[in-house]
PDB file of N, CA and C in Angstrom:
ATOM      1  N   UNK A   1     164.821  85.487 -20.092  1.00  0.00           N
ATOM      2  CA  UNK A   1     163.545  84.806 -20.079  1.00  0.00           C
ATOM      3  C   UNK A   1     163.240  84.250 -21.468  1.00  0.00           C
ATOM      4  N   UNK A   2     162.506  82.911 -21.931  1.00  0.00           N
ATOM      5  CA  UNK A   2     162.587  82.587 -22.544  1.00  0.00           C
ATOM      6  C   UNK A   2     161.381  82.827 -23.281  1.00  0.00           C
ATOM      7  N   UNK A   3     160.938  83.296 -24.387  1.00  0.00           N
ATOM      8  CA  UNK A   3     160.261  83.040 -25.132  1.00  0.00           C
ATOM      9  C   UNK A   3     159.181  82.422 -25.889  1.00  0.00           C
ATOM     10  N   UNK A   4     157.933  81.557 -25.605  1.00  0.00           N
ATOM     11  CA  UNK A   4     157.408  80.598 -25.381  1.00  0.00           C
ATOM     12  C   UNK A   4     156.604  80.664 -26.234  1.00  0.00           C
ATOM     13  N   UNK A   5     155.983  79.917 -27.053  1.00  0.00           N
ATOM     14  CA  UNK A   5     154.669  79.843 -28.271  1.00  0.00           C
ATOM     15  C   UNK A   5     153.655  78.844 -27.982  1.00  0.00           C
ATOM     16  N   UNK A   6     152.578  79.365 -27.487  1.00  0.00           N
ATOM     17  CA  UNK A   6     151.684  78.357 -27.352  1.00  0.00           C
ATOM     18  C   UNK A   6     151.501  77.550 -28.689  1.00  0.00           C
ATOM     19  N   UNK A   7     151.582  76.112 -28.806  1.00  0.00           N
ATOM     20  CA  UNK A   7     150.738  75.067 -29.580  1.00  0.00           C
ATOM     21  C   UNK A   7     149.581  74.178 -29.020  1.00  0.00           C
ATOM     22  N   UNK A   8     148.564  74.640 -30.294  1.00  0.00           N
ATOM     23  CA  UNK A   8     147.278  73.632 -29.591  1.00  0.00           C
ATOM     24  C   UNK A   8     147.162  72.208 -30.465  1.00  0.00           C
ATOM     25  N   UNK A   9     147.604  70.952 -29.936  1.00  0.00           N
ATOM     26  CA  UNK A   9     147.300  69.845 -30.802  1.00  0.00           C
ATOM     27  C   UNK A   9     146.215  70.003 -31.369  1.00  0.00           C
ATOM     28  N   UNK A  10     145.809  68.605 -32.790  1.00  0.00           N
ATOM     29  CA  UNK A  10     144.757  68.645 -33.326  1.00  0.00           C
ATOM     30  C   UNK A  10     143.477  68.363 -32.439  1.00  0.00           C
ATOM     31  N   UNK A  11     143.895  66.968 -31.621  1.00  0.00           N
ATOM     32  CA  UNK A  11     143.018  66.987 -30.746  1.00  0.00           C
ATOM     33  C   UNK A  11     142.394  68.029 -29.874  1.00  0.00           C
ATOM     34  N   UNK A  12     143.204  68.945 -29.299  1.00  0.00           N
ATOM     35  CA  UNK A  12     142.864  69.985 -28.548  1.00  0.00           C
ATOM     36  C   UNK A  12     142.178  70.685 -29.092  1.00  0.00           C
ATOM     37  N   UNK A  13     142.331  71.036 -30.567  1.00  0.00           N
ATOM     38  CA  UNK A  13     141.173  72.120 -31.588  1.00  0.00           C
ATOM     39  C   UNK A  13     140.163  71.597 -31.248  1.00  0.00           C
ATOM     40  N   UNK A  14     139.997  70.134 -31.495  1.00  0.00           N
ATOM     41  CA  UNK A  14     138.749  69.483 -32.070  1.00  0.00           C
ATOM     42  C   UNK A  14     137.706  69.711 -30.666  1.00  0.00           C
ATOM     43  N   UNK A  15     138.671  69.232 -29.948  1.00  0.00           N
ATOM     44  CA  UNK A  15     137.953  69.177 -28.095  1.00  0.00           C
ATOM     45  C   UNK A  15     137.420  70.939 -28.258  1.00  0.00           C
ATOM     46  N   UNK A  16     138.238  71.778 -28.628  1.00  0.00           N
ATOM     47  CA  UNK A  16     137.908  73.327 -28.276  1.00  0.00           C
ATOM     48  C   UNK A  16     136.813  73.829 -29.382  1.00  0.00           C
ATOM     49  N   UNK A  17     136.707  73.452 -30.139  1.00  0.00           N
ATOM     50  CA  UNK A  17     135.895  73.691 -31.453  1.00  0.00           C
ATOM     51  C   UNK A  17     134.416  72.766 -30.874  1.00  0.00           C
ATOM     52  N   UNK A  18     134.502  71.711 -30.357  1.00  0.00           N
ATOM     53  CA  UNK A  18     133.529  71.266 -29.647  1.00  0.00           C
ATOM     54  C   UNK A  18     132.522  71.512 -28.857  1.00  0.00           C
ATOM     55  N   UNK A  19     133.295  72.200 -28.093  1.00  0.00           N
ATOM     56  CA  UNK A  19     132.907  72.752 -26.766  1.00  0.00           C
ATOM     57  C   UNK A  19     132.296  73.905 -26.914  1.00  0.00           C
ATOM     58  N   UNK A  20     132.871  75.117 -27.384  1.00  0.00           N
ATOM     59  CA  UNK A  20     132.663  76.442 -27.846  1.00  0.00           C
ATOM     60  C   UNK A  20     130.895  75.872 -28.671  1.00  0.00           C
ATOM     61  N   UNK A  21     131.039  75.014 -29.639  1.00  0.00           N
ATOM     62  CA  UNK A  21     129.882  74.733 -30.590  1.00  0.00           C
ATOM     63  C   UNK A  21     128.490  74.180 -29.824  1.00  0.00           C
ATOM     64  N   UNK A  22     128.985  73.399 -28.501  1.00  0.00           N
ATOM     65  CA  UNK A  22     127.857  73.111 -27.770  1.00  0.00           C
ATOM     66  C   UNK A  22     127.207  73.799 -27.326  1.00  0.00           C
ATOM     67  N   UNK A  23     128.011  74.916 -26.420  1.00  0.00           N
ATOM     68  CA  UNK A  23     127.318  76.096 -26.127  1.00  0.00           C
ATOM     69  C   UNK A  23     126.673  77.392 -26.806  1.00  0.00           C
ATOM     70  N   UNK A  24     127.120  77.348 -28.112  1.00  0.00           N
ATOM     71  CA  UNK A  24     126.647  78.173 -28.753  1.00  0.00           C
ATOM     72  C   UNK A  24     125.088  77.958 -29.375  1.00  0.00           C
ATOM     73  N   UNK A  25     125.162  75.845 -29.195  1.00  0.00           N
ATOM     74  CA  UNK A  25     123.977  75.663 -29.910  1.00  0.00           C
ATOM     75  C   UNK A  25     123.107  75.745 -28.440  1.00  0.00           C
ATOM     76  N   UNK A  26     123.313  75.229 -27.638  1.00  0.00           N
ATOM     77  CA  UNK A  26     122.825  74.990 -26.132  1.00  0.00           C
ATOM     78  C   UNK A  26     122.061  76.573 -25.909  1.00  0.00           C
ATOM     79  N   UNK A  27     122.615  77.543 -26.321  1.00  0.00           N
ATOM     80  CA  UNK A  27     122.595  78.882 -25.813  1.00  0.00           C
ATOM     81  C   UNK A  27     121.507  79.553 -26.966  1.00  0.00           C
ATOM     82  N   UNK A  28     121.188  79.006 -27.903  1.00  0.00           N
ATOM     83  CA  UNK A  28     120.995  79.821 -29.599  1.00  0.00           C
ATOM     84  C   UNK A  28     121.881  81.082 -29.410  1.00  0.00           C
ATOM     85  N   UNK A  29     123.000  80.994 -28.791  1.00  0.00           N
ATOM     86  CA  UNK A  29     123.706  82.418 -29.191  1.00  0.00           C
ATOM     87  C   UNK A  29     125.234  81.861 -28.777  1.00  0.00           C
ATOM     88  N   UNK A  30     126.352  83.094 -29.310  1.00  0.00           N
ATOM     89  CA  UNK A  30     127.631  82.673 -29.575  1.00  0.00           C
ATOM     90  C   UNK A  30     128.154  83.355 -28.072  1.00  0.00           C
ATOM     91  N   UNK A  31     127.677  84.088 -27.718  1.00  0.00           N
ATOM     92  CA  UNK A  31     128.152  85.032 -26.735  1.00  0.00           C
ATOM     93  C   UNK A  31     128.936  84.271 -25.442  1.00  0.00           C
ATOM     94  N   UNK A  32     128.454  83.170 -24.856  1.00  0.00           N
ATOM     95  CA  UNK A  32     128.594  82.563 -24.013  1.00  0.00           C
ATOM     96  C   UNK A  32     130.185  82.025 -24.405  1.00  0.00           C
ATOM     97  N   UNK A  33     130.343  81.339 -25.602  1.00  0.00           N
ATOM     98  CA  UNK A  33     131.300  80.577 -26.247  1.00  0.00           C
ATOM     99  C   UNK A  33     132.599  81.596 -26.895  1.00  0.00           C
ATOM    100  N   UNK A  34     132.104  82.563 -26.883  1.00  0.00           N
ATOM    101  CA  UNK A  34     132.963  84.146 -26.994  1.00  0.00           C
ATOM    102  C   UNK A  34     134.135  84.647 -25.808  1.00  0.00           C
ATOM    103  N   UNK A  35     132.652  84.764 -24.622  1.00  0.00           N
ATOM    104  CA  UNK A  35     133.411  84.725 -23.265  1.00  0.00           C
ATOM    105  C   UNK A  35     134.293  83.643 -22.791  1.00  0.00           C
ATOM    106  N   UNK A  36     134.109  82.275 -23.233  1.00  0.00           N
ATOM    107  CA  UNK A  36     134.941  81.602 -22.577  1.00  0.00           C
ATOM    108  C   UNK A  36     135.974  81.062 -23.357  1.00  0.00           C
ATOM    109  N   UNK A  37     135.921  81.612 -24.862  1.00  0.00           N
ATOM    110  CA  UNK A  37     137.247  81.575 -25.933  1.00  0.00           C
ATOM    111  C   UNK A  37     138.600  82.410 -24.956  1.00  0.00           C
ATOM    112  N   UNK A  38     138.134  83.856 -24.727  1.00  0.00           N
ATOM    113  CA  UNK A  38     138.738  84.955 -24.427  1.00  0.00           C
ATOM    114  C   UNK A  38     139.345  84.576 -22.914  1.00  0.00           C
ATOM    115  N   UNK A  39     138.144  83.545 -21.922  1.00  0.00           N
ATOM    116  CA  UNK A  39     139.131  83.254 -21.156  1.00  0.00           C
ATOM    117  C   UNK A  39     139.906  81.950 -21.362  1.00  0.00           C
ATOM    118  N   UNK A  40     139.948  81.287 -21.458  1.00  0.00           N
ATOM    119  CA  UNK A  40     141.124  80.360 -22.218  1.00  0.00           C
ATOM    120  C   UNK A  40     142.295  81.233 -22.987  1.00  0.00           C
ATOM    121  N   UNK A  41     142.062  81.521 -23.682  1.00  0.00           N
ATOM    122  CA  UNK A  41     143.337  82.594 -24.118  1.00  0.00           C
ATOM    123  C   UNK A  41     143.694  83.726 -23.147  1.00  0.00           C
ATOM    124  N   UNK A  42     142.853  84.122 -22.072  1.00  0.00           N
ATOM    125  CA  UNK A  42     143.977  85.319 -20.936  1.00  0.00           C
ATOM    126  C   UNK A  42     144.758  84.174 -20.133  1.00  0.00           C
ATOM    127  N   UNK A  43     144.069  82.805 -19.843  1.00  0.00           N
ATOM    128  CA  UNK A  43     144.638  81.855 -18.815  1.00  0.00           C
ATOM    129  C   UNK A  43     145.837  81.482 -19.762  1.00  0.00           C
ATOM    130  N   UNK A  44     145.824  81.641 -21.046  1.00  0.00           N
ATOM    131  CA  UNK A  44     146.982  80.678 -21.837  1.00  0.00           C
ATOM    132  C   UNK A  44     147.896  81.667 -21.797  1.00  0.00           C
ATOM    133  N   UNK A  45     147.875  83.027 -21.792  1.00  0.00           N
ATOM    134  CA  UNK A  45     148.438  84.424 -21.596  1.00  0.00           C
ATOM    135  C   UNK A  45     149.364  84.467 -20.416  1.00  0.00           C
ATOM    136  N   UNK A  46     148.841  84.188 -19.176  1.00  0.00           N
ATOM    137  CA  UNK A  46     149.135  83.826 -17.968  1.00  0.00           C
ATOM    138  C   UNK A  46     150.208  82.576 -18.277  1.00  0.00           C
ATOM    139  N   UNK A  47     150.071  81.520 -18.342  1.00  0.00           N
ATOM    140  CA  UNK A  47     150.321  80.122 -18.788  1.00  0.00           C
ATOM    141  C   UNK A  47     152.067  80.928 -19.169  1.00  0.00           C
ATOM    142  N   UNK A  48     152.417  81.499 -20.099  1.00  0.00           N
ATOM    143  CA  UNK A  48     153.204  81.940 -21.185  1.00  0.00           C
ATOM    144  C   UNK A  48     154.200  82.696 -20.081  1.00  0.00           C
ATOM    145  N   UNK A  49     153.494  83.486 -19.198  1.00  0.00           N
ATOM    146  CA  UNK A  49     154.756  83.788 -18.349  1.00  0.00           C
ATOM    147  C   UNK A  49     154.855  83.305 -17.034  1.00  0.00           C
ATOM    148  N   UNK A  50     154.216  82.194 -16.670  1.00  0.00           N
ATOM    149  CA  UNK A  50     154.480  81.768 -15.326  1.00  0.00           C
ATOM    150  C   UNK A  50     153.597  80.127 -15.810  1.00  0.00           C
ATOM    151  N   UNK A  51     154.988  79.216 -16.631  1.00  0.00           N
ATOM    152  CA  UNK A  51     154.132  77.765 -17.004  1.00  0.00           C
ATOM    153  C   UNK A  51     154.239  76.675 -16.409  1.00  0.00           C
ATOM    154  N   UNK A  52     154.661  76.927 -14.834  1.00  0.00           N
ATOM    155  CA  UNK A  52     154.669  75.813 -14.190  1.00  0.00           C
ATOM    156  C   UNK A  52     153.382  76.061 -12.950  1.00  0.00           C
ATOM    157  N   UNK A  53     152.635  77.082 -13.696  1.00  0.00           N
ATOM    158  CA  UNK A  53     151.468  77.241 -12.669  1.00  0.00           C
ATOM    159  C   UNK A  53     150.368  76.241 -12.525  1.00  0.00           C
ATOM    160  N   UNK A  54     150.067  75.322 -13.616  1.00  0.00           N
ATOM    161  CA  UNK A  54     148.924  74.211 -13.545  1.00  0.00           C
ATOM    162  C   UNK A  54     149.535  73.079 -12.424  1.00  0.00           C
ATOM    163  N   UNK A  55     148.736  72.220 -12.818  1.00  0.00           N
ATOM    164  CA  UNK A  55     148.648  71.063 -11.493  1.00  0.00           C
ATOM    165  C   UNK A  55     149.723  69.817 -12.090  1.00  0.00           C
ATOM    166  N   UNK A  56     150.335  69.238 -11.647  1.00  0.00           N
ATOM    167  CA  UNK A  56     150.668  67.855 -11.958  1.00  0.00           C
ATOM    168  C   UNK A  56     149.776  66.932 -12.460  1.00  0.00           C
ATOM    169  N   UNK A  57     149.814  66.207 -13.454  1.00  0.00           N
ATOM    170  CA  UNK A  57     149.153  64.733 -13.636  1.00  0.00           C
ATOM    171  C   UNK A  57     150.207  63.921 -13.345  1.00  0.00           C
ATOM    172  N   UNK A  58     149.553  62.361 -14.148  1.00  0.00           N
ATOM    173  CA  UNK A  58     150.105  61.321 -13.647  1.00  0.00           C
ATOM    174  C   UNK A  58     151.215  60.846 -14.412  1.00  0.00           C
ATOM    175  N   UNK A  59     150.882  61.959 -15.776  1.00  0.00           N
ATOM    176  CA  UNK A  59     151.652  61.787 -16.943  1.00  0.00           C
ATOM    177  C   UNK A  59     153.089  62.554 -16.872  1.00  0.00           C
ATOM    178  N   UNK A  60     154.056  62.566 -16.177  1.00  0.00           N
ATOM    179  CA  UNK A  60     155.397  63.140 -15.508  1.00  0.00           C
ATOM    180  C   UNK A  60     155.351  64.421 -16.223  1.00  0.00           C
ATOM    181  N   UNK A  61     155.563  64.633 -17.492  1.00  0.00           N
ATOM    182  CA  UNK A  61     155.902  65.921 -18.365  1.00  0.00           C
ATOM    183  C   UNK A  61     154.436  66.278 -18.605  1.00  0.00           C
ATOM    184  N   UNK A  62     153.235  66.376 -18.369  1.00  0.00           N
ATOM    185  CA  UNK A  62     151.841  67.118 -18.723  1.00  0.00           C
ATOM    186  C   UNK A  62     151.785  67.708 -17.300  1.00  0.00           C
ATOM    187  N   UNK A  63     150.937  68.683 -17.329  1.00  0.00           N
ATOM    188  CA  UNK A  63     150.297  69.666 -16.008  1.00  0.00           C
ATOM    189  C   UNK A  63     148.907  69.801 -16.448  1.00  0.00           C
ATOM    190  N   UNK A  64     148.187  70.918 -15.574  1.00  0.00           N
ATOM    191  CA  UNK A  64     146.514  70.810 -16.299  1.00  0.00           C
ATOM    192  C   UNK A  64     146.698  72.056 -15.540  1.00  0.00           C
ATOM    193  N   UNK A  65     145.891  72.953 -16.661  1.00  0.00           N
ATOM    194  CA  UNK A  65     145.606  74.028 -16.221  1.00  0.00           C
ATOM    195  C   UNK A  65     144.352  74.405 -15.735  1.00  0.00           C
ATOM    196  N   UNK A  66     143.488  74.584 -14.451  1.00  0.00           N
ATOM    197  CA  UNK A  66     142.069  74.917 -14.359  1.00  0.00           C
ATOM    198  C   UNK A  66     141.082  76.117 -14.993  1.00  0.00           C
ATOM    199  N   UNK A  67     140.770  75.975 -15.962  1.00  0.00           N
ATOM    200  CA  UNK A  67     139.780  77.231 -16.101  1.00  0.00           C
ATOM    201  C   UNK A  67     138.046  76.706 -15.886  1.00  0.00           C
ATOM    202  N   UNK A  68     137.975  77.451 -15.000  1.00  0.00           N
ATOM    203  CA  UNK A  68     136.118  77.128 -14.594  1.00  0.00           C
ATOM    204  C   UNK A  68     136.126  75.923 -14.534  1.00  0.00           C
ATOM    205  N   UNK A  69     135.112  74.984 -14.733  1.00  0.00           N
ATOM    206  CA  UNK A  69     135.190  73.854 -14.838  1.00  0.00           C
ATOM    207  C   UNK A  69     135.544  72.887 -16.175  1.00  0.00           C
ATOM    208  N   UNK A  70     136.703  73.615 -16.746  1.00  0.00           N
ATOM    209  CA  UNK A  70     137.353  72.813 -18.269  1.00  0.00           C
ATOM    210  C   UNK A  70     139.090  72.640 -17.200  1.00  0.00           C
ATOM    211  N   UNK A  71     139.815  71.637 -18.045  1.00  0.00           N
ATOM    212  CA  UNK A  71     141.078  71.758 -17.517  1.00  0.00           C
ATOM    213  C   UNK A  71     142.014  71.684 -19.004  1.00  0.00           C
ATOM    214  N   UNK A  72     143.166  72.569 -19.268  1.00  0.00           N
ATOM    215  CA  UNK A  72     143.570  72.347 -20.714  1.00  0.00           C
ATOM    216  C   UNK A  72     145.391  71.540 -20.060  1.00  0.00           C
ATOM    217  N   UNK A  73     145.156  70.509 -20.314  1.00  0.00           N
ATOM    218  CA  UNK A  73     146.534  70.080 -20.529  1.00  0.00           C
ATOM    219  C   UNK A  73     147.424  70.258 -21.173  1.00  0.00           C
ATOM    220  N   UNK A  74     148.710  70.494 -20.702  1.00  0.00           N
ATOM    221  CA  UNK A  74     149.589  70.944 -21.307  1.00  0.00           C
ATOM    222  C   UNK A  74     151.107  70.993 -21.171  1.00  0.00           C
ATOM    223  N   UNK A  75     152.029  70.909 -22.013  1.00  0.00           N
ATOM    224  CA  UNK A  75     153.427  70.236 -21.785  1.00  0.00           C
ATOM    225  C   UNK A  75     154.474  71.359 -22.287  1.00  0.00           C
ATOM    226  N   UNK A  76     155.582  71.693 -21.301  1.00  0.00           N
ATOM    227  CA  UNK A  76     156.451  72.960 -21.251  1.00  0.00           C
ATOM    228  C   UNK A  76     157.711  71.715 -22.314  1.00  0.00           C
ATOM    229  N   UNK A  77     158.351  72.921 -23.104  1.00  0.00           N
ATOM    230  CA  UNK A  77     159.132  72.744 -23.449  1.00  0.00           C
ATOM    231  C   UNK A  77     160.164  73.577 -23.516  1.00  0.00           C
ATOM    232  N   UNK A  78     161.698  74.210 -24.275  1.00  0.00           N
ATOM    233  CA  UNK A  78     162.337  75.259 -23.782  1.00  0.00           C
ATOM    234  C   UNK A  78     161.317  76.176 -24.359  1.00  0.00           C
ATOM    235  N   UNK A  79     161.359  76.042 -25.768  1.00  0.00           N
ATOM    236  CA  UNK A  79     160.332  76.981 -26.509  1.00  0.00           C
ATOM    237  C   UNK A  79     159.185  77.139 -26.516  1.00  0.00           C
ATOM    238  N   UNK A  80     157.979  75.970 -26.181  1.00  0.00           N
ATOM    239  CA  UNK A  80     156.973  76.200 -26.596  1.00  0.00           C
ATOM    240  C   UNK A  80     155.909  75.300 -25.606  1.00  0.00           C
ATOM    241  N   UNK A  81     154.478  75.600 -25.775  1.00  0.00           N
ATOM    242  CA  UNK A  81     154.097  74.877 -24.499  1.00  0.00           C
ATOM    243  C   UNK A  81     152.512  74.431 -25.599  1.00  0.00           C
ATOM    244  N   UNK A  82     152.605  72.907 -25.688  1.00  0.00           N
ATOM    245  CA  UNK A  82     151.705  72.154 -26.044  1.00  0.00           C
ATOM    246  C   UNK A  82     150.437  71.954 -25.720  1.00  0.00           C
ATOM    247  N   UNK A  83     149.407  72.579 -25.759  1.00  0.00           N
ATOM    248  CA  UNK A  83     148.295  72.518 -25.807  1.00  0.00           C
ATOM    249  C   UNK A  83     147.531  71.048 -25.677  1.00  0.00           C
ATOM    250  N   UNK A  84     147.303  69.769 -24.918  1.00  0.00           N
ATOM    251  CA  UNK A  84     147.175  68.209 -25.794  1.00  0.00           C
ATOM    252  C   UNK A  84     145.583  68.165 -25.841  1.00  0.00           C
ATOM    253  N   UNK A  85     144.803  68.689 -24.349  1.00  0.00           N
ATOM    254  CA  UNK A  85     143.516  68.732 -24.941  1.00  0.00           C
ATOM    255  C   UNK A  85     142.855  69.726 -24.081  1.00  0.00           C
ATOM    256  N   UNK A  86     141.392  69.700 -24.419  1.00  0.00           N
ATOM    257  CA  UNK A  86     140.770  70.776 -23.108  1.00  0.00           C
ATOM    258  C   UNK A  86     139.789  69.109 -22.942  1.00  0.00           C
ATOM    259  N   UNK A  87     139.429  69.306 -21.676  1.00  0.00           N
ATOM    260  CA  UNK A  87     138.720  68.758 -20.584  1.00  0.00           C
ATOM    261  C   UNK A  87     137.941  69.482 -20.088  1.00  0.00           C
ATOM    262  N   UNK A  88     136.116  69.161 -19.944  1.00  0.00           N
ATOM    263  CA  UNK A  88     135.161  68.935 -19.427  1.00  0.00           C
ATOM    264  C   UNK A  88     135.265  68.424 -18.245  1.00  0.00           C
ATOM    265  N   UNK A  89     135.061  68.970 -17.018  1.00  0.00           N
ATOM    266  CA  UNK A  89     135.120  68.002 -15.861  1.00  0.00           C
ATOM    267  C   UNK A  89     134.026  67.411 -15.376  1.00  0.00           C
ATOM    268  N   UNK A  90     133.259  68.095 -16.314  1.00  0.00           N
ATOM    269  CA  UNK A  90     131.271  66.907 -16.039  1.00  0.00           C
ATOM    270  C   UNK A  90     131.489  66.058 -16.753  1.00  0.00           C
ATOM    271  N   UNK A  91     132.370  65.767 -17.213  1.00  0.00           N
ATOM    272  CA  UNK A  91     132.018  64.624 -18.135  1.00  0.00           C
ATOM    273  C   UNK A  91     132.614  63.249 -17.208  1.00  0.00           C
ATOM    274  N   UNK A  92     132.692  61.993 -18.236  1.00  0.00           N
ATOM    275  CA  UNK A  92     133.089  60.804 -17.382  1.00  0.00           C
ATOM    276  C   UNK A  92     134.626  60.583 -17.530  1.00  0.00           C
ATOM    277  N   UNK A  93     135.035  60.546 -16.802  1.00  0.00           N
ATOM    278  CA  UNK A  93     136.604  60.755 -16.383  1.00  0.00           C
ATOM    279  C   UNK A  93     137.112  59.473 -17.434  1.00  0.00           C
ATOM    280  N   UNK A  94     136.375  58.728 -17.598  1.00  0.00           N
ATOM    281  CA  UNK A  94     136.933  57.265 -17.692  1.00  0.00           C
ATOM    282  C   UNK A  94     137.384  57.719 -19.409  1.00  0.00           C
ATOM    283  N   UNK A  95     136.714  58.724 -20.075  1.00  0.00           N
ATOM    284  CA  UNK A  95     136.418  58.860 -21.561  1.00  0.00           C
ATOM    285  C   UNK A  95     137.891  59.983 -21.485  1.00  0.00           C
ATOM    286  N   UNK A  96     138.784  60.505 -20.495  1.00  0.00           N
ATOM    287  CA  UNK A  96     139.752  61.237 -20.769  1.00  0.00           C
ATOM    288  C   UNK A  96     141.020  61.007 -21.781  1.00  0.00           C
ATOM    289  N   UNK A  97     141.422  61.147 -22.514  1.00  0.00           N
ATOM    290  CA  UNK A  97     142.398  60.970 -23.273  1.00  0.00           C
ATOM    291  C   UNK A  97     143.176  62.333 -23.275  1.00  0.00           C
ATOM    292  N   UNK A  98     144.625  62.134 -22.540  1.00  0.00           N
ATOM    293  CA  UNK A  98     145.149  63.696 -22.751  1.00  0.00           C
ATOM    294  C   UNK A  98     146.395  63.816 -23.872  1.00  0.00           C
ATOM    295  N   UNK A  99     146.608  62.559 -24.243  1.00  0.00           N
ATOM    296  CA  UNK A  99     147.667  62.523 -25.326  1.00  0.00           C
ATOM    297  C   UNK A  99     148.258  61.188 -25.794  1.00  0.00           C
ATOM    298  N   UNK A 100     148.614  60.969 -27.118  1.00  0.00           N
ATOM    299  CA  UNK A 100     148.785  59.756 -27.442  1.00  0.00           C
ATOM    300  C   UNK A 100     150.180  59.329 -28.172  1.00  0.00           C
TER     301      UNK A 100
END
């Protein structure tokens, strides 16, 4: 079995550093943005030993992984599995960018 290292692009920080920050301000508290750090990282946990579990896109080599209503895209390689962004699914589809 192979060995696998999650990488999160820059974009993907920025999207995740985003998100986490909305809710924390949305919330006046971190707690919310705590809980859903921790699940993103058990789903990326998961991800690491079974990484052909997300969905297909349109993009041949990306998949999307569902957590709640975020989706984190992401691309298997032998070693390592690319992080490209997290996704909002309230948001407007049209504004998606999953990699460039």
């Amino acid at each position: 079995m192979v060995k696998r290292k999650i990488i999160w692009s820059h974009r993907a920080k920025i999207k995740l550093f985003q998100i986490l920050e909305f809710y924390a301000d949305r919330n006046k508290s971190i707690s919310y943005s705590k809980k859903l750090y921790s699940k993103f990282n058990k789903e990326l946990s998961v991800l690491l030993k079974q990484p052909e579990i997300g969905i297909k896109t349109e993009i041949d080599s990306v998949r999307g992984l569902i957590v709640d209503e975020f989706i984190l895209f992401y691309e298997i390689t032998s070693d390592k599995i690319y992080v490209y962004s997290v996704w909002d699914c309230r948001q407007n589809p049209d504004d998606l960018v999953i990699k460039k």
